[in-house]
Protein backbone atom coordinates (compact mmCIF):
# COMPACT_ATOMS: atom_id res chain seq x y z
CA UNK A 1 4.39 -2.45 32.11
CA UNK A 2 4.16 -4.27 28.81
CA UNK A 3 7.11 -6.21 27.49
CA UNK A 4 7.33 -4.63 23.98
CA UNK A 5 9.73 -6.83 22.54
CA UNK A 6 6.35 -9.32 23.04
CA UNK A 7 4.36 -6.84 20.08
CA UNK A 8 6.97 -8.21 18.05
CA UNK A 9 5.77 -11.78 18.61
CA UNK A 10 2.33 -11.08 16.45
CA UNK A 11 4.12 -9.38 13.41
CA UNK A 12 2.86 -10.76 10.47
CA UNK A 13 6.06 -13.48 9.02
CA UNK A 14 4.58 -13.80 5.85
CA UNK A 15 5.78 -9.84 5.14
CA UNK A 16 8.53 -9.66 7.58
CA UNK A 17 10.66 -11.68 5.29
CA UNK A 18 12.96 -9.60 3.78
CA UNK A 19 12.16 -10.32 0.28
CA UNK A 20 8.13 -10.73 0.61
CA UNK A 21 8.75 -7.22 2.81
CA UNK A 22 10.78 -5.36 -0.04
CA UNK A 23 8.14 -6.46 -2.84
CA UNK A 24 5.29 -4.94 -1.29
CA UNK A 25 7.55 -1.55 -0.35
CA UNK A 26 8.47 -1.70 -3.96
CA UNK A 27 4.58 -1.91 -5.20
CA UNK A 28 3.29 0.19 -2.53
CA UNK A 29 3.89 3.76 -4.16
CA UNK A 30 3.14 2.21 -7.44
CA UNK A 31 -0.22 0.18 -7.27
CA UNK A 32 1.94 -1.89 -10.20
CA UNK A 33 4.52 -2.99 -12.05
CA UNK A 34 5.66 -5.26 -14.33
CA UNK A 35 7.45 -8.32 -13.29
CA UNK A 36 10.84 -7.60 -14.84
CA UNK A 37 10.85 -4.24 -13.45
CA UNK A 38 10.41 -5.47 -10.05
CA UNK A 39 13.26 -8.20 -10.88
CA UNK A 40 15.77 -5.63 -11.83
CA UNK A 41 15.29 -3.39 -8.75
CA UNK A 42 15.35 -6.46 -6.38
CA UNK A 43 18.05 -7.98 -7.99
CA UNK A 44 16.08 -11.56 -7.61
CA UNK A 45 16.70 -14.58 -9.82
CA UNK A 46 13.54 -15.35 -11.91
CA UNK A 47 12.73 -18.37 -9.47
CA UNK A 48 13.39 -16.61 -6.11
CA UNK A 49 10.58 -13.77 -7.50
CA UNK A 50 7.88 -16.19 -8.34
CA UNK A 51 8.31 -18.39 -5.32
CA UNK A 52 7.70 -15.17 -3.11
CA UNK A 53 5.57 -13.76 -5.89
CA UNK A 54 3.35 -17.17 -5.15
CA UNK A 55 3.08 -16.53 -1.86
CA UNK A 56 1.72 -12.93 -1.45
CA UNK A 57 -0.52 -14.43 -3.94
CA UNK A 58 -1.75 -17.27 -1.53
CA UNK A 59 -2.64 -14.86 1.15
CA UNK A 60 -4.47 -11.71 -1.30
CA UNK A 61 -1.83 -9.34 -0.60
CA UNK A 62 -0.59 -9.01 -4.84
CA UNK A 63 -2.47 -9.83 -7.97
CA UNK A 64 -0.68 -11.38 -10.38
CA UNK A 65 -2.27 -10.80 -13.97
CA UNK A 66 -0.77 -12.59 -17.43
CA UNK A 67 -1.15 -10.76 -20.63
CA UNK A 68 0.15 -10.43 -24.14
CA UNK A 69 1.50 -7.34 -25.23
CA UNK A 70 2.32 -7.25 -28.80
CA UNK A 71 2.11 -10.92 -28.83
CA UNK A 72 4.73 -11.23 -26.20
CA UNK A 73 4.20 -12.62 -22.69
CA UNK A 74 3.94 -9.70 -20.20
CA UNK A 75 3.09 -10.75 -15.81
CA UNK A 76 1.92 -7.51 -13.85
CA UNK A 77 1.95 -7.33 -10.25
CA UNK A 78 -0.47 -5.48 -8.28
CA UNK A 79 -0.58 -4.87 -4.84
CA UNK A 80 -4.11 -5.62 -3.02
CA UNK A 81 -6.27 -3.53 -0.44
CA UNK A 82 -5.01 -6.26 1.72
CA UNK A 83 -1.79 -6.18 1.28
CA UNK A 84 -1.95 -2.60 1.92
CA UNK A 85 -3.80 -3.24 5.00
CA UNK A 86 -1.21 -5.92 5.55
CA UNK A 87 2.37 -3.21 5.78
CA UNK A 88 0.54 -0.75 7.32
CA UNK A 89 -0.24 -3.05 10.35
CA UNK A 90 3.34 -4.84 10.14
CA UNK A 91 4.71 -1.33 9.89
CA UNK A 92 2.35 0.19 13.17
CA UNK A 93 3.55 -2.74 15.62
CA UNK A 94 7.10 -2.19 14.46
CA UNK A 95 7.19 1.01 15.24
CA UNK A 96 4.92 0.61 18.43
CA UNK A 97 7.87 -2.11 19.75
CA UNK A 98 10.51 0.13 18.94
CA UNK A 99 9.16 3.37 20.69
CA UNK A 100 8.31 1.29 23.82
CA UNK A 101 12.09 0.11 23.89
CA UNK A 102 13.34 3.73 22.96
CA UNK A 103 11.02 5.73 25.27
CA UNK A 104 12.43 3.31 27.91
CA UNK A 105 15.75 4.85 28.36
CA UNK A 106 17.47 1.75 29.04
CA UNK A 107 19.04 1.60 25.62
């Protein structure tokens, strides 16, 4: 038998951090939204949301797009096939690790 606590070594840390995690959760439903909307429901400082922001950028999961709108600055955050691809596979060993440990009976 399989040690499922081990599934859990191969989940993807780049989305498992709370913050990166929430983001994509937050743009999943919504394919996009603007970058003050997304700092009000996270309830991130402007820094904390671009440094993670950055980041999802780095590895394709969001698409970060700069625009004027009414010649004021507007950001819009999109999330990416990949990044799609990305929670759906953090979210499938999750769950895998977890049934293996609850199936088990010895919790």
């Amino acid at each position: 038998m399989s040690e499922p606590w081990k599934d859990t070594l191969e989940i993807d840390e780049l989305v498992h951090s709370p913050i990166r995690l929430s983001l994509l959760l937050f743009l999943l439903p919504r394919d996009e939204a603007k970058y003050r909307e997304i700092q009000r429901a996270l309830g991130l400082t402007a820094g904390n949301l671009t440094s993670h922001l950055k980041r999802l950028q780095k590895a394709d999961l969001v698409e970060i797009r700069k625009m004027f709108v009414d010649e004021r600055p507007m950001t819009v955050v999109s999330i990416t096939q990949r990044g799609r691809t990305a929670v759906r596979e953090y979210s499938d060993k999750l769950y895998h690790a977890l049934g293996k440990v609850l199936e088990s009976g010895d919790v």
